[in-house]
Protein backbone atom coordinates (compact mmCIF):
# COMPACT_ATOMS: atom_id res chain seq x y z
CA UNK A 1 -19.42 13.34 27.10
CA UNK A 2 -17.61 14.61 23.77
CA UNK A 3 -15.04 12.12 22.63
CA UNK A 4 -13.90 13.60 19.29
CA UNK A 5 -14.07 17.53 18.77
CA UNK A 6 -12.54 19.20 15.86
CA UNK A 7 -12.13 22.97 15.57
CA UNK A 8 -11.79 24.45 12.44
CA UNK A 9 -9.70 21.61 11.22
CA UNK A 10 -8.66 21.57 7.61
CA UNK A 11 -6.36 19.98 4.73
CA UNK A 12 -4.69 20.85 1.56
CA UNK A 13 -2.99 18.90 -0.49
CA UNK A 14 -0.07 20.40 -2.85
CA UNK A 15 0.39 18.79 -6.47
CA UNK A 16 2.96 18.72 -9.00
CA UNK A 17 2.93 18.36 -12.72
CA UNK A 18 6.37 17.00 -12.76
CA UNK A 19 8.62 15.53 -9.78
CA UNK A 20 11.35 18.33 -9.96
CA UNK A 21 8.94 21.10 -9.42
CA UNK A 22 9.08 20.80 -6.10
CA UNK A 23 12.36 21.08 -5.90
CA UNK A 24 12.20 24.08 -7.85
CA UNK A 25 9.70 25.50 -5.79
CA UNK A 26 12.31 25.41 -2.97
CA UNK A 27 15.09 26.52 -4.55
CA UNK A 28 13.02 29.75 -6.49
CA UNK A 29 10.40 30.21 -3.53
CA UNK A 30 8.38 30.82 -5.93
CA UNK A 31 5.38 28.39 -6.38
CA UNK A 32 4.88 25.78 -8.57
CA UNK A 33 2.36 23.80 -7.21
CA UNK A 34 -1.40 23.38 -7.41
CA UNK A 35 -3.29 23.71 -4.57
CA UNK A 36 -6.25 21.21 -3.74
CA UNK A 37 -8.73 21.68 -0.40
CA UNK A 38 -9.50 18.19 0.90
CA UNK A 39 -11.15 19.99 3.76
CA UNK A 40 -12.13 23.39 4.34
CA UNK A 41 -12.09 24.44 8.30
CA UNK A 42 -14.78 22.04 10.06
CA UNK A 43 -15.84 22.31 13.28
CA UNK A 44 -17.30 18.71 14.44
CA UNK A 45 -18.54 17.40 18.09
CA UNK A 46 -19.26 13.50 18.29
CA UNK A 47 -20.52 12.55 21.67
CA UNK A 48 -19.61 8.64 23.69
CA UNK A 49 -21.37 6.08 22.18
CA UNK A 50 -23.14 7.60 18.86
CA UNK A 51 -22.64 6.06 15.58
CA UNK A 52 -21.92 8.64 12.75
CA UNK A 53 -22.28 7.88 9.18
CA UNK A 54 -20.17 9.22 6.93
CA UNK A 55 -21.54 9.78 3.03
CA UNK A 56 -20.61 11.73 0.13
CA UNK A 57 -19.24 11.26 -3.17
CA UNK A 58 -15.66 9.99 -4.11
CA UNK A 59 -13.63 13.04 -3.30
CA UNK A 60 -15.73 14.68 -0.96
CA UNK A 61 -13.22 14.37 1.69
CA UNK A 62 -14.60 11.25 3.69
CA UNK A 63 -11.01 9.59 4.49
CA UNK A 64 -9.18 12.90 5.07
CA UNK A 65 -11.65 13.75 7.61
CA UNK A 66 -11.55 9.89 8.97
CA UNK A 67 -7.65 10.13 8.78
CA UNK A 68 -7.31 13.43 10.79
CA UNK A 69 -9.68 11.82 13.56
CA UNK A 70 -7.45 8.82 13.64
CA UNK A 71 -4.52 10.48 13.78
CA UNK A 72 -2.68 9.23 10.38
CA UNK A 73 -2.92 12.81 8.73
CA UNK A 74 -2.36 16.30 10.19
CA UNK A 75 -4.52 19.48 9.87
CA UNK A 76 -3.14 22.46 7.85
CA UNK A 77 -4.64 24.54 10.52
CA UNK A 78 -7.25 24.13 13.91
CA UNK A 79 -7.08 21.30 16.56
CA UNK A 80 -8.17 18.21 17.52
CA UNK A 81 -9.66 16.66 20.62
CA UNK A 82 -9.64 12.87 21.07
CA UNK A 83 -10.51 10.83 24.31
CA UNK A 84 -10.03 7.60 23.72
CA UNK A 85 -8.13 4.97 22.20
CA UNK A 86 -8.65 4.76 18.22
CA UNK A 87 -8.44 1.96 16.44
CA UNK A 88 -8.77 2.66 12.65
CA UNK A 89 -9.91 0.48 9.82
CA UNK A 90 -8.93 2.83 6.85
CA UNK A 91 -6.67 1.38 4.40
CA UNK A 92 -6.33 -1.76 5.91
CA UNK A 93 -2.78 -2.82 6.13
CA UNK A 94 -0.98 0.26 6.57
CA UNK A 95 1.63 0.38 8.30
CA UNK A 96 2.70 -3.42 7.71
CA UNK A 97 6.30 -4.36 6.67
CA UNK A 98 6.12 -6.60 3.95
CA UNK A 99 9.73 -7.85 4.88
CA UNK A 100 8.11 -8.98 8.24
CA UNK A 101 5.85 -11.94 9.39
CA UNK A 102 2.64 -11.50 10.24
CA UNK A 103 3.61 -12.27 14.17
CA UNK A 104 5.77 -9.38 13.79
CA UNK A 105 3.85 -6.96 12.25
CA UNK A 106 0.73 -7.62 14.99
CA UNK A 107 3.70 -6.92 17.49
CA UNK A 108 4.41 -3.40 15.39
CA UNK A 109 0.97 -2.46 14.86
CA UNK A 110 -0.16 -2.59 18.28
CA UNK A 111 2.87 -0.94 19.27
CA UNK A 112 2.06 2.37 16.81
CA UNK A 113 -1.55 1.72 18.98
CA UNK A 114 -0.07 2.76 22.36
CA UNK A 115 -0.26 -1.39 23.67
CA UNK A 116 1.95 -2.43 25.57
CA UNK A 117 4.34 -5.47 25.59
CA UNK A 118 2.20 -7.58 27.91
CA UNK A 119 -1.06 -5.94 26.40
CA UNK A 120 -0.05 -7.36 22.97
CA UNK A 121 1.08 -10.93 23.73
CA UNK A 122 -2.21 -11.01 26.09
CA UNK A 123 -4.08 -10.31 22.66
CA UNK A 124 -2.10 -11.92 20.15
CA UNK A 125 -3.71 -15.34 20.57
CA UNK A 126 -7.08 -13.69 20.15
CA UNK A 127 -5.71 -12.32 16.59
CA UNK A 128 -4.80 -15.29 15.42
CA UNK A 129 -7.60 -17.42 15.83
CA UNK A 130 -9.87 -14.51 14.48
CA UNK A 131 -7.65 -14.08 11.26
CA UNK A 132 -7.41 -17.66 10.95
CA UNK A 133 -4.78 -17.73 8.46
CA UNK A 134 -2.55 -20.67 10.00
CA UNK A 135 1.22 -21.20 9.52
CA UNK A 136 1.49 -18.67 7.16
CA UNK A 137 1.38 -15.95 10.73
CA UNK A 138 5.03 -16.62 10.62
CA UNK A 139 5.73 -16.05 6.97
CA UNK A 140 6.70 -12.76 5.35
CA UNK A 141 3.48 -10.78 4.88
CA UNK A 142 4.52 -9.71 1.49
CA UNK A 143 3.97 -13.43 0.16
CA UNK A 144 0.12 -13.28 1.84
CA UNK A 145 -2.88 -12.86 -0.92
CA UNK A 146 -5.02 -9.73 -0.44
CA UNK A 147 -7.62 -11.93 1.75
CA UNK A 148 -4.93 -13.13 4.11
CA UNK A 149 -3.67 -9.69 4.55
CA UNK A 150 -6.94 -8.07 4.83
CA UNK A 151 -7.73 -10.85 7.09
CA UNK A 152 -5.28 -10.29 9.47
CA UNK A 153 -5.34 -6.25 9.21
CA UNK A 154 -8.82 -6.19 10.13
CA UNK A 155 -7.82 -8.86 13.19
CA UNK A 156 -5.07 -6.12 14.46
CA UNK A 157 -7.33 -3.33 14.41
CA UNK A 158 -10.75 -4.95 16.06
CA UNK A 159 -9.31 -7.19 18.54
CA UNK A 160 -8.04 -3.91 20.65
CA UNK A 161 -10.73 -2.53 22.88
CA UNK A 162 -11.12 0.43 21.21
CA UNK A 163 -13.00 3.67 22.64
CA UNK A 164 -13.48 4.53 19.21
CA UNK A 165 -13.64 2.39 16.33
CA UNK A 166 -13.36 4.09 12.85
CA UNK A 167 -14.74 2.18 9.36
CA UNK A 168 -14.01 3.41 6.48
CA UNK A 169 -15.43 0.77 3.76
CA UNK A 170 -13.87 -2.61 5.27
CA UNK A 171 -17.10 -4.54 6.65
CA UNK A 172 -17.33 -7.19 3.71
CA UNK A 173 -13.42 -7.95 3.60
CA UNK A 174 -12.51 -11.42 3.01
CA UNK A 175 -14.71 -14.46 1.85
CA UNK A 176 -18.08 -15.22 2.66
CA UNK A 177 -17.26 -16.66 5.87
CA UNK A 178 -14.94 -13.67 7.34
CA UNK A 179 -17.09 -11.04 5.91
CA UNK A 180 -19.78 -12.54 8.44
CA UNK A 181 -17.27 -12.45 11.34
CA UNK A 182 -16.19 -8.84 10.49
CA UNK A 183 -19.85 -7.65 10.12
CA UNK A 184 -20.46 -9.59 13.60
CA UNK A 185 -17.52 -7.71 15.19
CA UNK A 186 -18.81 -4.50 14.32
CA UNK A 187 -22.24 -5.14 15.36
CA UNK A 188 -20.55 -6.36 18.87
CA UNK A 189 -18.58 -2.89 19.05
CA UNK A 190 -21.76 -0.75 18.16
CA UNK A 191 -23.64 -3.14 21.24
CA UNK A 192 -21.02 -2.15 23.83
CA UNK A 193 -21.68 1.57 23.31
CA UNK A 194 -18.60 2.63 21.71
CA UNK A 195 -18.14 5.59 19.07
CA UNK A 196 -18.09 4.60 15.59
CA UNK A 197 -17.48 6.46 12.79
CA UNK A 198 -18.80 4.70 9.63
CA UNK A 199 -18.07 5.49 6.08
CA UNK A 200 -19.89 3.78 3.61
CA UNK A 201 -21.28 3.88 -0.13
CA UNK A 202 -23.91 1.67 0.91
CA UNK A 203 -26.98 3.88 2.43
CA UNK A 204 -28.93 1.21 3.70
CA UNK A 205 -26.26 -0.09 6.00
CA UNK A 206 -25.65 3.39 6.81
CA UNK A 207 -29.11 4.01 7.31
CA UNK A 208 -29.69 1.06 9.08
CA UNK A 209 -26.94 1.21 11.52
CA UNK A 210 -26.10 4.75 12.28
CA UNK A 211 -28.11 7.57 14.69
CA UNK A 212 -26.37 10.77 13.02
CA UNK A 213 -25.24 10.81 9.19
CA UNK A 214 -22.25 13.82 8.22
CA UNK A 215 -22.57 14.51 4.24
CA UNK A 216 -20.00 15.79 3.00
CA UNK A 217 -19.70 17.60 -0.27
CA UNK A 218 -16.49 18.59 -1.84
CA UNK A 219 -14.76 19.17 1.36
CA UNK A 220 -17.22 21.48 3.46
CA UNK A 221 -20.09 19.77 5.69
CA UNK A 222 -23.71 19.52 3.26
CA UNK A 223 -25.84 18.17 6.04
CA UNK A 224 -25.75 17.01 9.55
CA UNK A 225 -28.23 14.86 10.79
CA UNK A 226 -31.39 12.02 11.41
CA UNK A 227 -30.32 9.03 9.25
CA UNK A 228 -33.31 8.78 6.92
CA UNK A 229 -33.56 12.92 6.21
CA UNK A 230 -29.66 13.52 5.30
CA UNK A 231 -29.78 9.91 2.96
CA UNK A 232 -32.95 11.20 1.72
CA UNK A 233 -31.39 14.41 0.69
CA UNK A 234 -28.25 12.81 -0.55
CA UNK A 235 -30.03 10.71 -2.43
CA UNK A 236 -31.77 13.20 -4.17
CA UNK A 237 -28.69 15.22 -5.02
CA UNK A 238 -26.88 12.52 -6.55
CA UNK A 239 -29.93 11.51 -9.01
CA UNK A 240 -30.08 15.08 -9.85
CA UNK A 241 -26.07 15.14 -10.84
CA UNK A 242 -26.09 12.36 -12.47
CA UNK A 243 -28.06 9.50 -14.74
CA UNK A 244 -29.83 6.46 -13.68
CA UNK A 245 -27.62 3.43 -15.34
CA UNK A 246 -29.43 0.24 -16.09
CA UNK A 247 -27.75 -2.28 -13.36
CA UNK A 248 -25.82 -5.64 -14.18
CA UNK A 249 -28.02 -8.57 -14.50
CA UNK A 250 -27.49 -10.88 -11.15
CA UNK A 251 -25.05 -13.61 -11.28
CA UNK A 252 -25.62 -16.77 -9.35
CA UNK A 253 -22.63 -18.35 -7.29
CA UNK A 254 -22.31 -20.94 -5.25
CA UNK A 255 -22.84 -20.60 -1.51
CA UNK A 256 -19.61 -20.51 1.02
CA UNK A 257 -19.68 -21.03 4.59
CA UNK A 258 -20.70 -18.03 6.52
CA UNK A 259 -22.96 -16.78 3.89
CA UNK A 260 -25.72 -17.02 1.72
CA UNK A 261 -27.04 -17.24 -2.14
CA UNK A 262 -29.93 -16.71 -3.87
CA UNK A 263 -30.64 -19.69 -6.03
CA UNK A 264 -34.00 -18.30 -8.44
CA UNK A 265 -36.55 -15.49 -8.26
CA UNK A 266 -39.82 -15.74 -10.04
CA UNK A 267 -41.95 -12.69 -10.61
CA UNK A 268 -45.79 -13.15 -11.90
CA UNK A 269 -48.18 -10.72 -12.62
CA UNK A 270 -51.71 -12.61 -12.46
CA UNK A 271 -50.25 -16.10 -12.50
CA UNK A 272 -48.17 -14.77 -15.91
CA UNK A 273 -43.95 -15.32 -14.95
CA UNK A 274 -41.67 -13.05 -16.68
CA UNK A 275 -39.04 -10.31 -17.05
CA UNK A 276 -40.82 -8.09 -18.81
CA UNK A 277 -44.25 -7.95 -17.66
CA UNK A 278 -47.38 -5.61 -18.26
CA UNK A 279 -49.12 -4.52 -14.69
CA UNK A 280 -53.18 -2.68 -14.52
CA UNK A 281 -52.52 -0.46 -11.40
CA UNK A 282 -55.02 -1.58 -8.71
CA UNK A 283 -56.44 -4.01 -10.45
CA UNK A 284 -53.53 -6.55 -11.17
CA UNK A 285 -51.47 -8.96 -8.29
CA UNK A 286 -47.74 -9.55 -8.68
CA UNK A 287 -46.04 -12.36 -7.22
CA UNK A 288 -42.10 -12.93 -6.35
CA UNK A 289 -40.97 -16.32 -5.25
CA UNK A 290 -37.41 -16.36 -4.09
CA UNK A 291 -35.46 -19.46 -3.19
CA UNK A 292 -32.44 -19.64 -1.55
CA UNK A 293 -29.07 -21.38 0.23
CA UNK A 294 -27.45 -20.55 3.47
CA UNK A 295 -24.90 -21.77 5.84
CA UNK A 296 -26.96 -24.51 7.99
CA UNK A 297 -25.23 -22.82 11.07
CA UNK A 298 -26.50 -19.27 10.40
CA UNK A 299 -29.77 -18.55 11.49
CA UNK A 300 -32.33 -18.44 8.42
CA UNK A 301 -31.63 -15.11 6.24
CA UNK A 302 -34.44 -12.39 5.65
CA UNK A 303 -35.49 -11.13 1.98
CA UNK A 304 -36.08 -7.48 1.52
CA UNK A 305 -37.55 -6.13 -2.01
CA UNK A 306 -36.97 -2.64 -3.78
CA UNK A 307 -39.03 -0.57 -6.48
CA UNK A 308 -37.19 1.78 -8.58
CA UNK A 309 -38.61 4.09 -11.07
CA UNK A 310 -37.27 4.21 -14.56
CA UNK A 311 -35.11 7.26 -13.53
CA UNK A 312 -33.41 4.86 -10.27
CA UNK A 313 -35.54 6.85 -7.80
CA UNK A 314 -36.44 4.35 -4.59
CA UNK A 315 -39.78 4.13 -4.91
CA UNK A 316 -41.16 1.44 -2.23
CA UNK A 317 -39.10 -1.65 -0.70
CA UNK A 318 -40.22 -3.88 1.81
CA UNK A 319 -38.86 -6.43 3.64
CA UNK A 320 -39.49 -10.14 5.99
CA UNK A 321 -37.54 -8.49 8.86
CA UNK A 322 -39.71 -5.31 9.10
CA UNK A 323 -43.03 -6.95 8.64
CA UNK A 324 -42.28 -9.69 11.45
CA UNK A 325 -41.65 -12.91 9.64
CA UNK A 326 -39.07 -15.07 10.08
CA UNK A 327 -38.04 -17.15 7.96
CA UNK A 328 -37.42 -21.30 8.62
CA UNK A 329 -35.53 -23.60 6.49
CA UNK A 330 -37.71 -26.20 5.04
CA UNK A 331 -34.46 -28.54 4.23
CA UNK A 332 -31.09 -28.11 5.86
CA UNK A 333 -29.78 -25.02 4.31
CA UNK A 334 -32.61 -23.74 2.57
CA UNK A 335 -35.52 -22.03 2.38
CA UNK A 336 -38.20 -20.47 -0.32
CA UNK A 337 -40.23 -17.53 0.38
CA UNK A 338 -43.38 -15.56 -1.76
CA UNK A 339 -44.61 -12.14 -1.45
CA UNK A 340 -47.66 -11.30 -2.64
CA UNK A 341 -49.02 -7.74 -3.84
CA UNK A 342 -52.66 -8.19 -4.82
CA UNK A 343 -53.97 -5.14 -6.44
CA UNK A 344 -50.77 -3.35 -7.58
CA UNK A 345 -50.87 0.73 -6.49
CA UNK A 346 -48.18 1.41 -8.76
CA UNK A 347 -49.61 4.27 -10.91
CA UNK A 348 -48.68 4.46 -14.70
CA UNK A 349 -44.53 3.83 -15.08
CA UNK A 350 -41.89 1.93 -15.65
CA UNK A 351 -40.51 0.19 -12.82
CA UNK A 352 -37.79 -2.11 -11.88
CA UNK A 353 -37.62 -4.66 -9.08
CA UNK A 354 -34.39 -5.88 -7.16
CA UNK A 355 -34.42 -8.66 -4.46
CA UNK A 356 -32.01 -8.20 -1.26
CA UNK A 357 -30.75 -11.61 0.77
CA UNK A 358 -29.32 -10.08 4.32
CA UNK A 359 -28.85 -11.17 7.60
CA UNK A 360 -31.22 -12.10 10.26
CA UNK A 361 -31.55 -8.73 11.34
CA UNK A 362 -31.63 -7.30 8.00
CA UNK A 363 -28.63 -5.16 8.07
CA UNK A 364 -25.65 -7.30 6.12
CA UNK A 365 -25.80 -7.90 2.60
CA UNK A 366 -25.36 -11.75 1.38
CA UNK A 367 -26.33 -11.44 -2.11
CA UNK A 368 -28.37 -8.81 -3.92
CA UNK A 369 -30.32 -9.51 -7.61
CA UNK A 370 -30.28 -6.25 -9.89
CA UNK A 371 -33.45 -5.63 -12.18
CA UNK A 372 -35.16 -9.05 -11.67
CA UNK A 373 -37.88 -7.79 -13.65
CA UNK A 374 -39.31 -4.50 -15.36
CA UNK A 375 -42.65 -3.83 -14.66
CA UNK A 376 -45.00 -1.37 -17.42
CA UNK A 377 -47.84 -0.46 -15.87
CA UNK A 378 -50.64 1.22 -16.80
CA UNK A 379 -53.88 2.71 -15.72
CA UNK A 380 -57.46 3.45 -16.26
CA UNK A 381 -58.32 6.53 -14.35
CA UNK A 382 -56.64 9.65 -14.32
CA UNK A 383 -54.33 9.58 -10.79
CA UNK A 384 -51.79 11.25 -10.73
CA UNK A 385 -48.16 9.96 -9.26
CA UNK A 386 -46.23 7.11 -8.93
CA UNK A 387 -48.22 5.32 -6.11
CA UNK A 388 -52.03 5.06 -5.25
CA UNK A 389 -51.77 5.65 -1.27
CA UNK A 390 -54.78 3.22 0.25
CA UNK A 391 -57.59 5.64 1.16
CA UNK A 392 -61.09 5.73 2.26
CA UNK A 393 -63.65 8.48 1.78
CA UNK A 394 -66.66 9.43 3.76
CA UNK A 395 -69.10 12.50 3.98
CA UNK A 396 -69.69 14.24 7.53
């Protein structure tokens, strides 16, 4: 069953170079405007149940097309088909009074989401305890910090039982500890077979979680498909438009409930620890030790490593989740883990290695270490390529 269908929807938004053009324009009809295309016309069918990634560059039109689904914006021209409730997590907070408590505004928003009286109250306790923000639910929601407000924003919107549930960058709101719940939440949603629309900048969660991936590209659909082929292809694009930047070094902090830290990486290359370390393809073994804290009431995180060439191409990554191990805590709260690589296949290069800490079922991001170590490596034969693929020859 379709649950969203949009036929040759689009948007255009109108600018001004100074606030009384516009009234000029009215009074001369004669127009002083500039004309931008969020959207040109886009026909889209999402089915029950299928979780669409949305990518693309800032600009591409990601939340205009997420805000015409939801409701919040209206098409210039074309229709659109909804079935469903929709609860929408696009700039969280909107529609809160700031004059109002946050008891009053949970009464409002669920009110703009068709609930009813009863519906609400029969929810509201459900809200609370997931926010978890206390007393100050009866104070003025302009005196709330950004956490409390995103706190209880995201509460509003996921505590419905949505048909629909659309994402638009809010999965790591909050502190450690909420992030985890919110990231739970959504996994729950995506479980019970609802629709999910997910925009992200991150393209392994996207990859990870979603069945179908939309790119979009300055307003006008690029690709439409598997997961891995449209990131693939995105990914490809954006290296060719623009230059690999040398990532910020990793930073340690200290671990919070609900989450985890890395605490040290080592990387050898034949017993020799460095950052800057001189590789033999296929001849020499690199080893990378990470250590790290958790919540003791989490289950035991899993490590995932990434290769990058000089130019930020992906080159390799692997990870304790996919290769079956998991991982135990040899004291409460933490645990150490080693990779080894003997006989490098990296061909001749530059490379750079960055170490992932994510969930149990490798999908949320804890903590993430940027450039860990650059690896030169060199070679004595003449391969060409950036990997030697393990091969065995044989006359018949």
């Amino acid at each position: 069953m379709d649950v969203i269908k949009l036929d040759n929807v689009s948007k255009t938004y109108a600018y001004y170079a100074h606030g009384v053009d516009r009234l000029l324009e009215i009074i001369t009809r004669k127009s002083r405007h500039h004309a931008f295309i969020a959207l040109h016309p886009l026909n889209l069918t999402i089915s029950q149940g299928q979780v669409v990634g949305i990518i693309g560059n800032n600009g591409a039109g990601k939340s205009t097309l997420l805000k015409l689904i939801a409701g919040t914006l209206r098409p210039d021209g074309g229709g659109a088909t909804i079935h469903g409730r929709v609860a929408a997590l696009l700039e969280l907070g909107t529609g809160f009074h700031p004059e109002m408590s946050g008891r009053e505004n949970v009464y409002l928003s669920g009110t703009m989401m068709g609930l009813s009286l009863g519906e609400i109250e029969a929810l509201y306790p459900e809200i609370v305890v997931f926010a978890d923000i206390g007393d100050f639910m009866e104070q003025p929601v302009k005196t709330y910090s950004s956490g409390m407000f995103m706190r209880l924003a995201f509460a509003v919107a996921t505590c419905v039982e949505p048909d629909i549930l659309i994402v638009d960058e809010a999965l790591s709101v909050g502190d450690g500890a909420f992030a985890r719940k919110s990231f739970n939440r959504f996994m729950q949603f995506k479980q019970s077979g609802k629709t999910i629309l997910f925009c992200s900048h991150s393209m392994y969660q996207v990859e990870a979680i979603c069945d179908r991936v939309l790119w979009l590209d300055k307003g006008q659909v690029r690709l439409d498909g598997i997961p891995s082929e449209v990131i693939s292809a995105y990914n490809e694009f954006s290296l060719s438009q623009t230059q690999a930047t040398v990532p910020q070094q990793f930073s340690q902090l200290a671990v919070v409930a609900g989450t985890a830290k890395i605490d040290t990486i080592t990387v050898a290359v034949d017993g020799v620890p460095g950052k800057e370390l001189d590789v033999i393809s296929q001849i020499s073994e690199l080893l990378v030790t990470v250590s790290f804290r958790f919540d003791p009431q989490l289950p035991p995180p899993s490590v995932a490593l990434v290769f990058f060439a000089a130019d930020g191409r992906i080159i390799s990554s692997t990870g304790s989740k996919q290769d079956g191990l998991t991982l135990t805590q040899h004291q409460p709260g933490q645990a150490k883990v080693r990779i080894n690589f003997p006989q490098l296949a990296l061909l001749k290069g530059e490379y750079w290695l960055d170490v992932y800490l994510l969930c149990e079922n490798a999908l949320h991001v804890y903590d993430h270490a940027n450039t860990v170590a650059s690896l030169k490596v060199r070679q004595k034969g003449l391969e060409l390529g950036v990997v030697m693929l393990t091969h065995r020859w044989e006359q018949i």
